[in-house]
Protein backbone atom coordinates (compact mmCIF):
# COMPACT_ATOMS: atom_id res chain seq x y z
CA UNK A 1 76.81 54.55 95.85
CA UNK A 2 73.94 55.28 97.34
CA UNK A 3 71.27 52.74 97.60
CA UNK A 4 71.76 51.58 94.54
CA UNK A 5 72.58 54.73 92.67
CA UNK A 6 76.17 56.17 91.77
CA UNK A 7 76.70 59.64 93.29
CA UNK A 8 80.35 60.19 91.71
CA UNK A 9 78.53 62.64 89.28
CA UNK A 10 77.21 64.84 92.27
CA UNK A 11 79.30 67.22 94.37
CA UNK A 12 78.76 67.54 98.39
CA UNK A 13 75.19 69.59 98.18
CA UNK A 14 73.75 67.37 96.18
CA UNK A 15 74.89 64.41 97.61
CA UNK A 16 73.48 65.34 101.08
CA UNK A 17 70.49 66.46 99.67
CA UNK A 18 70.09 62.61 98.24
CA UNK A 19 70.69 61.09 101.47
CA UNK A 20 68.19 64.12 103.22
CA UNK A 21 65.39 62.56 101.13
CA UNK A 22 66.51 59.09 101.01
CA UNK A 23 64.28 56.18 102.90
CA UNK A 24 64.92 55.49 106.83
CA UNK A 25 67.34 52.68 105.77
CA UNK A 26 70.42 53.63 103.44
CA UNK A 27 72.89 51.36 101.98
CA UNK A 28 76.43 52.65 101.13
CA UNK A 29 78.80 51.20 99.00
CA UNK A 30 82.00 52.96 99.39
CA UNK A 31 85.70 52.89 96.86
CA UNK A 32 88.84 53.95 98.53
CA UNK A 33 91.12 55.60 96.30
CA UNK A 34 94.33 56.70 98.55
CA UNK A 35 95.99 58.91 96.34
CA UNK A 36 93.14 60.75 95.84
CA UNK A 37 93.27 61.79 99.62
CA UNK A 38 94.73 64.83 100.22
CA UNK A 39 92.57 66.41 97.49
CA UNK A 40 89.27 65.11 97.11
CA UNK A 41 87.68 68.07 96.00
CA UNK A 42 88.04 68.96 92.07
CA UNK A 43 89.19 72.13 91.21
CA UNK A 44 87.42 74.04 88.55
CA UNK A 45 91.14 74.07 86.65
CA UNK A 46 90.99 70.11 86.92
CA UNK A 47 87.20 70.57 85.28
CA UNK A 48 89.25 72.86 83.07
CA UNK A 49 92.08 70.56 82.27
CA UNK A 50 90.25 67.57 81.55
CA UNK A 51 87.64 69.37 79.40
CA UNK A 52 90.69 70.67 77.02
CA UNK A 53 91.49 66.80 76.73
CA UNK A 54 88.91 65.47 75.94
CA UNK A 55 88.42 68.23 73.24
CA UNK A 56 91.84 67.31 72.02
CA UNK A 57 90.96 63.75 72.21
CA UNK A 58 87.60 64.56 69.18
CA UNK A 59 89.39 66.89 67.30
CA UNK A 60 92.46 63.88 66.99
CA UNK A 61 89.46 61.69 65.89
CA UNK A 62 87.62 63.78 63.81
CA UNK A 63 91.31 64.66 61.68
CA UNK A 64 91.71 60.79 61.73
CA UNK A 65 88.26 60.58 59.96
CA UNK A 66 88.63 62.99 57.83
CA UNK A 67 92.04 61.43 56.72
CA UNK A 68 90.61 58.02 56.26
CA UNK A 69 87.55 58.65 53.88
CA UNK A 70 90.13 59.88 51.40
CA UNK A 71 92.26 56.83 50.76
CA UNK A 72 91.14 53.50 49.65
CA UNK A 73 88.93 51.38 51.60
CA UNK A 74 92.30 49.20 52.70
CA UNK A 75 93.84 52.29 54.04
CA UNK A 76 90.43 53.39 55.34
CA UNK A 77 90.20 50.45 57.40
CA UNK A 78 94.47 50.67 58.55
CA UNK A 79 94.05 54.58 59.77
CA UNK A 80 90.55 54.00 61.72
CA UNK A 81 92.47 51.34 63.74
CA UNK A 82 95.50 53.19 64.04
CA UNK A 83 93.13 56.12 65.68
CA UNK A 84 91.22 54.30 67.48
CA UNK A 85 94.70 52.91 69.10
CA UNK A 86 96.02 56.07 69.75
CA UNK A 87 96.13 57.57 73.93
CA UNK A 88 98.26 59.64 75.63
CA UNK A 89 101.55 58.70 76.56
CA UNK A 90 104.16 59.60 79.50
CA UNK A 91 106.83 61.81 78.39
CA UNK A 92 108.41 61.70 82.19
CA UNK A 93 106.85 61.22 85.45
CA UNK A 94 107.74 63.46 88.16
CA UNK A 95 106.78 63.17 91.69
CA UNK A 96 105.47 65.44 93.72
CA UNK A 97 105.53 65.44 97.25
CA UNK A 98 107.73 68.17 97.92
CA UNK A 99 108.71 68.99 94.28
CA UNK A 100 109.75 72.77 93.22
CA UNK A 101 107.55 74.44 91.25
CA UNK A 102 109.30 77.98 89.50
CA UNK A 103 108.39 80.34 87.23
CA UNK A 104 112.19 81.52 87.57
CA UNK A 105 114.76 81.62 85.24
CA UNK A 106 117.69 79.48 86.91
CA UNK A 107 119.52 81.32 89.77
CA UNK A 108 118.43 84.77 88.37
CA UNK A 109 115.20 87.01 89.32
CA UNK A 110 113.74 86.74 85.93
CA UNK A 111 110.14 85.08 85.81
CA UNK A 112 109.71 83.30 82.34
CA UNK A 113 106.85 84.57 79.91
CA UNK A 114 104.30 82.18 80.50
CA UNK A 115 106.31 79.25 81.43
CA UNK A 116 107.35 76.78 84.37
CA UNK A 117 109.59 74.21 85.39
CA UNK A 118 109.02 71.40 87.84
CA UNK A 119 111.68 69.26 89.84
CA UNK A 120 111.02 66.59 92.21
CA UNK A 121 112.41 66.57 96.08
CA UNK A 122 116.12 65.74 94.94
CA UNK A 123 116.23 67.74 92.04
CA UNK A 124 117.39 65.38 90.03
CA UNK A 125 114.47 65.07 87.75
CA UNK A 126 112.76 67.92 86.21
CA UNK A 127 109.96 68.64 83.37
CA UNK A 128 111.73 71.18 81.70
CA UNK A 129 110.30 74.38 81.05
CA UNK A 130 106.84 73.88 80.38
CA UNK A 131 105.34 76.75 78.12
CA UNK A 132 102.01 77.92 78.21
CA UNK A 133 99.27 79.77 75.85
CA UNK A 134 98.47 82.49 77.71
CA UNK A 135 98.70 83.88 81.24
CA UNK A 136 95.50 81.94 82.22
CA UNK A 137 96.70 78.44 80.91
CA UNK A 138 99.70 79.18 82.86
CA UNK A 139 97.63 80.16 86.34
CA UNK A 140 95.62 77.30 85.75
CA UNK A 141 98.41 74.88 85.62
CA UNK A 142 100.40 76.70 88.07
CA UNK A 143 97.63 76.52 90.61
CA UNK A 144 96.39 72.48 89.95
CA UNK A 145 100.33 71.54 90.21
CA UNK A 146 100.77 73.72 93.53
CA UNK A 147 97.73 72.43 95.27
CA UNK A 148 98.66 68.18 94.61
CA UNK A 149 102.11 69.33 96.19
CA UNK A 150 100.43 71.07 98.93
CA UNK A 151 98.26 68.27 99.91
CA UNK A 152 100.70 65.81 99.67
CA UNK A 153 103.04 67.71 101.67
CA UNK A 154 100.38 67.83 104.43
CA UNK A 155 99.74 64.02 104.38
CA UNK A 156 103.54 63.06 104.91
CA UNK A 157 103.76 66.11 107.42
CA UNK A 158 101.05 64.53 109.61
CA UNK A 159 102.42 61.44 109.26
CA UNK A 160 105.96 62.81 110.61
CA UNK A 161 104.13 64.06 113.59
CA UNK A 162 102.23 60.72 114.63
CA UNK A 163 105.49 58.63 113.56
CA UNK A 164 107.80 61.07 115.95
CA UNK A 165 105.46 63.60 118.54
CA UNK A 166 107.20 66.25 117.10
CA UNK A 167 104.69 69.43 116.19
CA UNK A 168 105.75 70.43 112.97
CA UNK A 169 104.82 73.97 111.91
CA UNK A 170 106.42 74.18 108.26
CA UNK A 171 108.03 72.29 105.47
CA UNK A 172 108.89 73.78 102.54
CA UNK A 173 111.12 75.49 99.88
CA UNK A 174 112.60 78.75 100.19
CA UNK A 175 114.74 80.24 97.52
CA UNK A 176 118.92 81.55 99.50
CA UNK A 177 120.26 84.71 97.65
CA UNK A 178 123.77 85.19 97.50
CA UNK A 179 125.85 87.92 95.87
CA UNK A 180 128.36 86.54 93.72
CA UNK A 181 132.10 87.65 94.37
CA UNK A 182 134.29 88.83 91.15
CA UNK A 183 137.78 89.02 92.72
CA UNK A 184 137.37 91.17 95.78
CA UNK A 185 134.44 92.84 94.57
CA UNK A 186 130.78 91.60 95.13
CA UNK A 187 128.73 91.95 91.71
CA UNK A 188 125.07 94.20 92.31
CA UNK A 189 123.00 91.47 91.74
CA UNK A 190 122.34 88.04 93.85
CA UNK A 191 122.09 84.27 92.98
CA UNK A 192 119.26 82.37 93.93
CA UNK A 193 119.19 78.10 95.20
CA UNK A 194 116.82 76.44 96.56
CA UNK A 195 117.45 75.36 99.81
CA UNK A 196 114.21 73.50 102.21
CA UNK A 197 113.69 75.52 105.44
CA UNK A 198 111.09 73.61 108.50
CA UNK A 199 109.94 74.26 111.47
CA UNK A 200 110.09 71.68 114.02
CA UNK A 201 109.45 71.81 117.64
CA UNK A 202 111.23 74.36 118.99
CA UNK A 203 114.01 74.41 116.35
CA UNK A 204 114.39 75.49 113.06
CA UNK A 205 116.04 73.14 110.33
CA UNK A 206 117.68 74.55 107.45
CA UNK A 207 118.39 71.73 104.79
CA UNK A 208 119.58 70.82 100.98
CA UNK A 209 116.81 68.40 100.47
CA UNK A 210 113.48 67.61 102.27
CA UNK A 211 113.59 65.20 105.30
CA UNK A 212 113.74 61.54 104.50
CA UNK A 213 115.13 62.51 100.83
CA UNK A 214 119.01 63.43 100.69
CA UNK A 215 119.34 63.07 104.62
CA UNK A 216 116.96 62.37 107.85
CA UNK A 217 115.96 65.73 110.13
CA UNK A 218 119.53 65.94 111.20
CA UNK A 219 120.91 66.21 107.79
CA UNK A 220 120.82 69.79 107.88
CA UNK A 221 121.41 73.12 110.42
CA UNK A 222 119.75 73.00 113.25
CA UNK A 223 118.68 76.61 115.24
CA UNK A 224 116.74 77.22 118.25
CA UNK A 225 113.79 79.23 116.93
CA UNK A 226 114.52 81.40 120.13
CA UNK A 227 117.51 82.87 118.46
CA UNK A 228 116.27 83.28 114.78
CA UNK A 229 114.66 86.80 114.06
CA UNK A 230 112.68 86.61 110.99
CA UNK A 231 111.33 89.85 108.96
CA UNK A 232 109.01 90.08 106.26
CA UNK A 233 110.55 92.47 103.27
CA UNK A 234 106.85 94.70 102.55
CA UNK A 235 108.41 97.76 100.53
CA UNK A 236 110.14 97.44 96.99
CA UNK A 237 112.93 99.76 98.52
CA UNK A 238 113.36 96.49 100.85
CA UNK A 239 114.42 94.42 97.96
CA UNK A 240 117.70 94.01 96.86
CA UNK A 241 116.33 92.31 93.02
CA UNK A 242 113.17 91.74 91.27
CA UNK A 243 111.88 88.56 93.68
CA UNK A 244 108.76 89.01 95.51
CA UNK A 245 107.66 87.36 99.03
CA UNK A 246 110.98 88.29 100.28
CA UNK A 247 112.28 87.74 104.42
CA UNK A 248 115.43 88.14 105.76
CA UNK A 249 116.08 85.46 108.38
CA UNK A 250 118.91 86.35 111.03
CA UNK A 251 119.89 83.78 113.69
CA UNK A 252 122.07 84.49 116.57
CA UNK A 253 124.58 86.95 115.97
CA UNK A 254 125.60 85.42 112.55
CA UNK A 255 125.01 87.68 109.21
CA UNK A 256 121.70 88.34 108.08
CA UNK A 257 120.39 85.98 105.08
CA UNK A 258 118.19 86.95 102.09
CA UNK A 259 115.41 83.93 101.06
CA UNK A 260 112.44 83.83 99.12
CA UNK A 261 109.38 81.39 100.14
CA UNK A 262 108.60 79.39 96.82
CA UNK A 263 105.28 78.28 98.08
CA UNK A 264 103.43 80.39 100.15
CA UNK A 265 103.80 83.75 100.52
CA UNK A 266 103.84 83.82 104.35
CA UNK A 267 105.97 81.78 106.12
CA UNK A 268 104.11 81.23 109.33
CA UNK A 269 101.45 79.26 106.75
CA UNK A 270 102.78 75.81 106.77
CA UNK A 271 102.11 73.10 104.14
């Protein structure tokens, strides 16, 4: 607030421009909300989402209306209340600092149609595949989910840094393809797992689960960036199946790797 006045209904322009043309002496009055911190600014798909529920939310009241004037004034009176009780409520709850978001079918190169599936750090809790109306639902959601995992990821990352020294470049999930074995002969295609790949210091920490969630920093392999050699796949000829944002990572003299970043497209972009 604002001397006096609530300014939760303004965005940053407007909200300087109040205080620009305010009186010498302001008074604030200030609400921390610390989950709301890595991403205080709405997106126009939060606008988006929260519009579509509250239109959800009239058109459940106007059908309970519309049911009630038709029975007797008893059951009137029994399905107003019942409406009036009704609110959303949690089918599961999954958290999201460093969850997986996909759009893949599991281990294969197939993107669903329309649909995703979240899982949380562990992978022991997913949504199921979530399925969407159309290809801009589905960017909409896709896009709100990724950018609460993004920020979140960014909070605990600084918060690894101040708690250890350590620089920390990159933390995130990268998709290991592997070509499947039938007998003695390797089958065309690959298999994908996620695996979590970070750059810390000078090394680089390849890992089953993000730190602090199915083991500390030393959980995992550990290689001096100095002898990693990472290339960016930019022609389709390049790729060995239908996955996109595709690197190979080679380190030392051991066999070259095939991985697929799950949340940004470049690598050298940390999160």
């Amino acid at each position: 607030m604002i001397n006096g006045r609530k300014i939760t209904n303004l965005d940053h322009d407007q909200a300087v421009e109040y205080l620009n043309v305010s009186t010498p002496m302001v008074t604030l009055k200030l609400k921390y909300f610390p989950t709301a911190k890595p991403f205080l600014s709405p997106t126009q798909q939060q606008n988006l989402i929260e519009s579509n529920l509250s239109n959800w939310d009239a058109v459940e009241e106007a059908a309970g209306h519309n049911n009630a004037t038709t029975g007797s004034g008893a059951n009137n009176t029994t399905n107003t209340a019942t409406v009036a009780n009704e609110c959303w409520e949690t089918e599961k709850s999954i958290p999201l600092m460093f969850a997986l978001l996909t759009r893949y079918l599991g281990g294969t190169d197939r993107l669903r149609c329309n649909a995703f599936e979240v899982r949380d750090a562990t992978g022991n809790s997913s949504s199921g595949v979530i399925h969407c109306a159309d290809a801009y639902s589905l960017t909409s959601w896709v896009k709100c989910i990724t950018d609460v995992i993004l920020g979140l990821n960014n909070v605990q990352i600084k918060l690894w840094m101040q708690e250890t020294g350590h620089e920390i470049y990159y933390v995130g999930w990268v998709w290991e393809g592997n070509s499947e074995k039938s007998g003695d002969i390797a089958q065309p295609w690959l298999t994908w797992r996620p695996k979590v790949l970070a750059f810390r210091g000078s090394n680089l920490y390849y890992m089953e689960y993000p730190p602090g969630v199915g083991s500390d920093w030393e959980g995992g392999e550990i290689f001096p960036v100095i002898t990693t050699l990472l290339r960016v796949l930019n022609s389709a000829s390049e790729h060995l199946d239908e996955r996109q944002h595709c690197f190979t990572l080679q380190i030392a003299t051991e066999q070259s790797g095939f991985h697929r970043m799950a949340l940004a497209s470049n690598p050298s972009h940390s999160t």
